[in-house]
Protein backbone atom coordinates (compact mmCIF):
# COMPACT_ATOMS: atom_id res chain seq x y z
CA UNK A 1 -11.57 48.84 -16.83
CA UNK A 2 -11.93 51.76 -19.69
CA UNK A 3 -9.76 54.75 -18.47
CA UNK A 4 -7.98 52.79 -15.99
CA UNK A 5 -3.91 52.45 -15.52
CA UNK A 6 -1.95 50.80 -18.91
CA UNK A 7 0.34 47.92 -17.53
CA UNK A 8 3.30 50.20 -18.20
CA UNK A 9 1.86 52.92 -16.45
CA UNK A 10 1.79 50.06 -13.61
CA UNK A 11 4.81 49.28 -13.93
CA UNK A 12 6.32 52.58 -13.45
CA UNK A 13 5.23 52.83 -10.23
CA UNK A 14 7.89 51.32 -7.61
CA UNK A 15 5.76 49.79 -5.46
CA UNK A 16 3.84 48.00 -8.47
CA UNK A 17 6.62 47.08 -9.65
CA UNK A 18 8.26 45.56 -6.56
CA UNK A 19 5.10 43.10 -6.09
CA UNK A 20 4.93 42.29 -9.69
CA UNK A 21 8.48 41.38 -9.62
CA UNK A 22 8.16 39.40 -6.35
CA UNK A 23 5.39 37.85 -7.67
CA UNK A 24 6.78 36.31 -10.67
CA UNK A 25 10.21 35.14 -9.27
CA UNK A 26 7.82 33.84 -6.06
CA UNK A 27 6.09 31.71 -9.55
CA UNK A 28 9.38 30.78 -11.19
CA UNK A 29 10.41 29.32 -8.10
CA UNK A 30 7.49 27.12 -7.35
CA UNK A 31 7.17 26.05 -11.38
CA UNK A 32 11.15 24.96 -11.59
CA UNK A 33 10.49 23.24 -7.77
CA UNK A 34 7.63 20.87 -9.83
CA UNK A 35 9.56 20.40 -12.96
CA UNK A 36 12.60 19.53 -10.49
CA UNK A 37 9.95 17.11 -9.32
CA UNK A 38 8.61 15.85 -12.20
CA UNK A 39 11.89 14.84 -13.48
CA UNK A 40 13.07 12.89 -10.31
CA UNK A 41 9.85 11.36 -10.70
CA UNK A 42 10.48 10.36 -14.45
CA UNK A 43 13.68 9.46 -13.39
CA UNK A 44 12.46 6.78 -10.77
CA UNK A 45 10.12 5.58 -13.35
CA UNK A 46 13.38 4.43 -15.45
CA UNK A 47 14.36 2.43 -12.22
CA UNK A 48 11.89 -0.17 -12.42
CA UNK A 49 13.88 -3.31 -13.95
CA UNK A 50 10.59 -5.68 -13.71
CA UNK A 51 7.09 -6.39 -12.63
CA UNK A 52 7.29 -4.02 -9.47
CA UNK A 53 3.63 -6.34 -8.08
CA UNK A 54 5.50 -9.52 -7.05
CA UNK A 55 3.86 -8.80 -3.40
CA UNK A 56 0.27 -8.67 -4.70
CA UNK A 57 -2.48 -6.48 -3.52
CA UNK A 58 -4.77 -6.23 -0.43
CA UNK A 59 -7.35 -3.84 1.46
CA UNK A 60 -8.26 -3.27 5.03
CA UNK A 61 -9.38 -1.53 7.80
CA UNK A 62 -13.05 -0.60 6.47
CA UNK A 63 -15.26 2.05 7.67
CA UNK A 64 -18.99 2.87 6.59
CA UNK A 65 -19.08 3.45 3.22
CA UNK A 66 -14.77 3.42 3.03
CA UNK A 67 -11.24 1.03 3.30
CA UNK A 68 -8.24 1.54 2.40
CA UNK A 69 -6.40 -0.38 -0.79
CA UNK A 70 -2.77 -1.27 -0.29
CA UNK A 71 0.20 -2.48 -2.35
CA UNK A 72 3.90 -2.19 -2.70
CA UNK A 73 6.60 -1.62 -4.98
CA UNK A 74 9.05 -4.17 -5.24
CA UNK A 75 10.83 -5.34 -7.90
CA UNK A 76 13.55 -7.13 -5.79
CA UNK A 77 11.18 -7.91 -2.62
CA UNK A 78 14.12 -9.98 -0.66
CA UNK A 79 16.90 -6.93 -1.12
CA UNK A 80 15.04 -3.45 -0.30
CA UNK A 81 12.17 -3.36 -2.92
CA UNK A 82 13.05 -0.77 -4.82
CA UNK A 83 15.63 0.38 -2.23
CA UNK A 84 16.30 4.11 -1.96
CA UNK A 85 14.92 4.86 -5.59
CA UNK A 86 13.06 8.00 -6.07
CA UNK A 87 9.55 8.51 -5.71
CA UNK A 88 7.13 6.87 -8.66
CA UNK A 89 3.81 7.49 -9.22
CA UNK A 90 1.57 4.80 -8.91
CA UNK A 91 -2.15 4.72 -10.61
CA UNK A 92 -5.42 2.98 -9.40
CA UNK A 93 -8.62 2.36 -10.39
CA UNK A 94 -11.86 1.18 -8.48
CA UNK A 95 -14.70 -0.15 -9.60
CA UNK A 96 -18.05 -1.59 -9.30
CA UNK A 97 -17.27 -4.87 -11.19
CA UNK A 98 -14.57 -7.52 -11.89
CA UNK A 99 -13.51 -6.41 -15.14
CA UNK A 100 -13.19 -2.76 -14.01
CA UNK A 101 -15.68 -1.27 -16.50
CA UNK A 102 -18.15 0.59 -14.28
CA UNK A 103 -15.04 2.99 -12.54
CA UNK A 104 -16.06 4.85 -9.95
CA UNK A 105 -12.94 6.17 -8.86
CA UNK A 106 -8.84 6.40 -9.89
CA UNK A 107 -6.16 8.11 -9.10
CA UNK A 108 -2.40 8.72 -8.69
CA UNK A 109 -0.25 8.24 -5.64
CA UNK A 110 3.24 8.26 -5.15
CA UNK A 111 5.45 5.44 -3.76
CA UNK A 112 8.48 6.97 -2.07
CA UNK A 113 11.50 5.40 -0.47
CA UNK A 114 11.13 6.31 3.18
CA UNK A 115 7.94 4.50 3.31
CA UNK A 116 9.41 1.37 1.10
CA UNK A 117 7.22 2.52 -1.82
CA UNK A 118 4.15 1.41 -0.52
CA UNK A 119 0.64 3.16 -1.32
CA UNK A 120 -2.24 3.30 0.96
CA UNK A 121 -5.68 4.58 -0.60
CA UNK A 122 -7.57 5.76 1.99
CA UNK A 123 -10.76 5.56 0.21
CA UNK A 124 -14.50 7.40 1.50
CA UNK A 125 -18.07 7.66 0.07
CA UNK A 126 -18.44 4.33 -1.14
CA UNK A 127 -22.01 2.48 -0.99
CA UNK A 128 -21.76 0.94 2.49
CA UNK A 129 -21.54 -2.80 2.51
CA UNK A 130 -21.12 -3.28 -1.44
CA UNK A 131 -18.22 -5.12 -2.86
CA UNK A 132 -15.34 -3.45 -5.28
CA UNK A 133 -13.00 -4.57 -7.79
CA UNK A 134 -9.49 -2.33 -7.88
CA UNK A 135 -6.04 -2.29 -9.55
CA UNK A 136 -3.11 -0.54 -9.39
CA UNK A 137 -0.68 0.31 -12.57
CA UNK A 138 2.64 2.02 -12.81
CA UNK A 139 5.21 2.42 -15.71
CA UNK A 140 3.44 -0.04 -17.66
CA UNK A 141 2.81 -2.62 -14.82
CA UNK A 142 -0.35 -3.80 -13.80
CA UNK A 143 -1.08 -5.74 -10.40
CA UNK A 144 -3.51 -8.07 -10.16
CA UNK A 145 -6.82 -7.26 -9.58
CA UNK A 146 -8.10 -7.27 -5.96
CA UNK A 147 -11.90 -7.32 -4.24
CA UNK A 148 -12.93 -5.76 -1.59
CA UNK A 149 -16.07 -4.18 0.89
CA UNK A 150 -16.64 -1.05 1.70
CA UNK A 151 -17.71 -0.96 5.31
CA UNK A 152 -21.56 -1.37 6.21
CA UNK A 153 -23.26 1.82 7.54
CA UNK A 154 -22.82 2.78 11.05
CA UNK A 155 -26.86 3.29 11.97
CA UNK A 156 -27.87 0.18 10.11
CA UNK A 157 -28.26 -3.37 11.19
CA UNK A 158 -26.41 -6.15 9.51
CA UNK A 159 -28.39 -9.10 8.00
CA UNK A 160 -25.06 -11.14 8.05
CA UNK A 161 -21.44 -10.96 8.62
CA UNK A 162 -18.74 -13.94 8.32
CA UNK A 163 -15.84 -13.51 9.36
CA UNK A 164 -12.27 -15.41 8.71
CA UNK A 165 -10.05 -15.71 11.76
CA UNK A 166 -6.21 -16.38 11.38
CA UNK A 167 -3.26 -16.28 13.70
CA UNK A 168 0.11 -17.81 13.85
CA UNK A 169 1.63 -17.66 11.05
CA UNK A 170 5.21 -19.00 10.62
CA UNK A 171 6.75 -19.27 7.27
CA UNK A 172 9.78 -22.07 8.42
CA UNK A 173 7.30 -24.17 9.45
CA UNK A 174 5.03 -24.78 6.15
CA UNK A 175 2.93 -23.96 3.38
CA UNK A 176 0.09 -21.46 4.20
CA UNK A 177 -2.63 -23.64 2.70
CA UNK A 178 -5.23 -22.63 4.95
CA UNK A 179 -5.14 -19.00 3.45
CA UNK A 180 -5.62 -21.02 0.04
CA UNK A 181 -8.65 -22.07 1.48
CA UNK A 182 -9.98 -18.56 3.13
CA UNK A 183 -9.65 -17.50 -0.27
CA UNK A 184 -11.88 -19.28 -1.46
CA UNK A 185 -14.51 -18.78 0.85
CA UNK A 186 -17.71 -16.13 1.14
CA UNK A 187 -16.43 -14.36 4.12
CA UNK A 188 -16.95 -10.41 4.43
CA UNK A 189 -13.72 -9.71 6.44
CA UNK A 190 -10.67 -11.29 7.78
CA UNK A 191 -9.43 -10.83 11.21
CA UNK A 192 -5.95 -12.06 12.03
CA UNK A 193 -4.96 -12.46 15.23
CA UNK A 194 -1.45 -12.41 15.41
CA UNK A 195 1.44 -13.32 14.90
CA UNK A 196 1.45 -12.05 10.82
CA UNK A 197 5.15 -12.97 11.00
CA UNK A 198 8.16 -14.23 13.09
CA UNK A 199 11.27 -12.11 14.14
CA UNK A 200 13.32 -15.50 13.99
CA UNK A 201 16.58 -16.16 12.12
CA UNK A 202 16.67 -18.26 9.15
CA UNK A 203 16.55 -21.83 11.18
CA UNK A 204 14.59 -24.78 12.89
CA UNK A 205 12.61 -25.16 9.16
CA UNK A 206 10.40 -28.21 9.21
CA UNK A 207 9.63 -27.56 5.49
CA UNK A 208 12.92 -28.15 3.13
CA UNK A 209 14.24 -25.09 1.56
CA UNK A 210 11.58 -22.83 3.41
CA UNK A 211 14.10 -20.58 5.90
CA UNK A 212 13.58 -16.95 7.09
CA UNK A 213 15.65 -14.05 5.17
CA UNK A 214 18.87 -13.53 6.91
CA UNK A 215 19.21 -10.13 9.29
CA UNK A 216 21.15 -8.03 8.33
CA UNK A 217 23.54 -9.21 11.61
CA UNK A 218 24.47 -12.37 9.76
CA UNK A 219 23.59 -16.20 9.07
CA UNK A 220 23.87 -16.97 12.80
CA UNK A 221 21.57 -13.66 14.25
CA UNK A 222 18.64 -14.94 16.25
CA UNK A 223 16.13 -12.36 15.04
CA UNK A 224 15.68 -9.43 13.02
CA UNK A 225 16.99 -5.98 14.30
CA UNK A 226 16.96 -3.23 11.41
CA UNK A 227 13.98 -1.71 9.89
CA UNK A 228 15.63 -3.54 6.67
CA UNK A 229 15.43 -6.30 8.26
CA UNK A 230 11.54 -6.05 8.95
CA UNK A 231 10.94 -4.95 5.57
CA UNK A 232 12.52 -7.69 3.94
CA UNK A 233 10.92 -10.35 6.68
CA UNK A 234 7.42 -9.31 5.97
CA UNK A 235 7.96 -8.98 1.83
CA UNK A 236 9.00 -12.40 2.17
CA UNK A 237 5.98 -13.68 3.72
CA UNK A 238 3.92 -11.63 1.10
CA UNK A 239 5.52 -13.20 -1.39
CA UNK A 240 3.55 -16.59 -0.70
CA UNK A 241 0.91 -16.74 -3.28
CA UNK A 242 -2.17 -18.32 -0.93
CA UNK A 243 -1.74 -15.30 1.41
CA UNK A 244 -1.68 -12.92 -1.80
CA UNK A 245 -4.69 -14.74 -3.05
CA UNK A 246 -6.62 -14.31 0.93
CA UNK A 247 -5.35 -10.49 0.53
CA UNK A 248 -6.66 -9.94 -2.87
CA UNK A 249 -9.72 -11.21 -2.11
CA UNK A 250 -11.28 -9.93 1.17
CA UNK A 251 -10.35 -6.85 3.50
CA UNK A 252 -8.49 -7.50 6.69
CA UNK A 253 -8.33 -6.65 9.93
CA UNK A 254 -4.69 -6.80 11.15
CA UNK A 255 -4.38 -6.93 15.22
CA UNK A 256 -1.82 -8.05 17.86
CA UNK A 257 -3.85 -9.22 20.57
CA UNK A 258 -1.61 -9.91 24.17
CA UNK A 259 -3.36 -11.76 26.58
CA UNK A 260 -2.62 -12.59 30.16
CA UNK A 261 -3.22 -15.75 31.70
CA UNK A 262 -5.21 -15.02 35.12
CA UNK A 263 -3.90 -16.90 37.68
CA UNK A 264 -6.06 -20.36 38.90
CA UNK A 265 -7.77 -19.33 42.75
């Protein structure tokens, strides 16, 4: 403003210069705190010794016009993942075709170590009921590319909805072929049932060469006990490509159900 203050004349004053000088060590602080950040994060992206996809892709949970995309870091998916590695930034990309052409949205998110460097993309504003195609990329990596449906409107009918049901899944005891088959098929959402895995230790395999991981408690522990353990458990059951292939193909709905048996009068 013409005749106003100069910034020396500003300056001069104490109290000015008090703020000013508040001010830009308040600034320094929060710009070293992100470059601190930054560099962590390029550091973690240095960390990733192979394709970090190896437990695919999958979306769930939809709402009108929304669902949420999911994947997981996990270079080693038997050992820890990624283990306690820094946080890495993870891109993805959604859009209205297979060949992810007509984007409609992307983004970053960050995978960090106390949630095993998994992302969840809690996605809104989608048209309700339409499919999408989506992928996720980081440090050069690209998963595969998933499909999913954006929930149908709330205050609409439906002209048709098929649904997959699955339950009981138990890795020692076979191949999950009927998952091969779910993939394949025109179904708008998946509901499983329960159980998506099995706490037991690695015996009593009626498939050859198929066992549980091994809890952390040793080769002769009767079920998992450690959050490691768990996290290892259900990687390994991710890791079966017909249950990738049901995941990357159709949104699920993921319930334990525990019914009671009423008694006979």
């Amino acid at each position: 403003m013409p005749g106003g203050p100069t910034l020396s004349e500003l300056l001069s004053r104490p109290s000015t210069r008090r703020a000013f000088i508040a001010a830009t060590s308040a600034a320094a602080v929060v710009i070293a705190a992100r470059e601190t950040d930054l560099a962590r994060v390029g550091r973690s992206l240095r960390q990733l010794p192979s394709d970090p996809f190896t437990l695919g892709v999958a979306s769930g949970d939809p709402t009108p016009g929304g669902v949420v995309l999911w994947t997981r870091l996990a270079p080693d998916p038997l050992h820890g993942g990624l283990g306690n590695a820094g946080p890495v930034p993870v891109d993805w990309v959604v859009a209205r075709d297979d060949r992810l052409r007509d984007v409609v949205r992307r983004g970053t998110s960050i995978a960090r170590s106390q949630h095993a460097h998994s992302v969840h993309v809690e996605l809104q504003g989608l048209d309700p009921g339409r499919p999408y195609w989506y992928r996720f990329s980081a440090d050069g990596y690209r998963s595969r590319i998933g499909r999913t449906l954006a929930g149908p409107a709330a205050d609409r009918p439906l002209g048709r909805l098929r649904l997959g049901v699955t339950s009981c899944a138990n890795w020692q005891h076979g191949q999950f072929a009927a998952y091969r088959h779910l993939a394949d098929e025109d179904v708008d959402l998946i509901l499983h049932l329960g159980d998506y895995l099995y706490e037991y230790g690695p015996y009593a395999s009626t498939l050859p060469g198929r066992f549980h991981t091994t809890p952390e408690a040793g080769p002769n522990a009767s079920q998992l006990t450690t959050l490691a353990d768990y996290r290892n458990r259900h990687a390994q059951y991710k890791t079966d490509r017909w249950l990738q292939a049901a995941h990357a193909r159709t949104p699920w709905v993921v319930r334990t159900l525990k019914v009671r048996a009423a008694s006979a009068r």
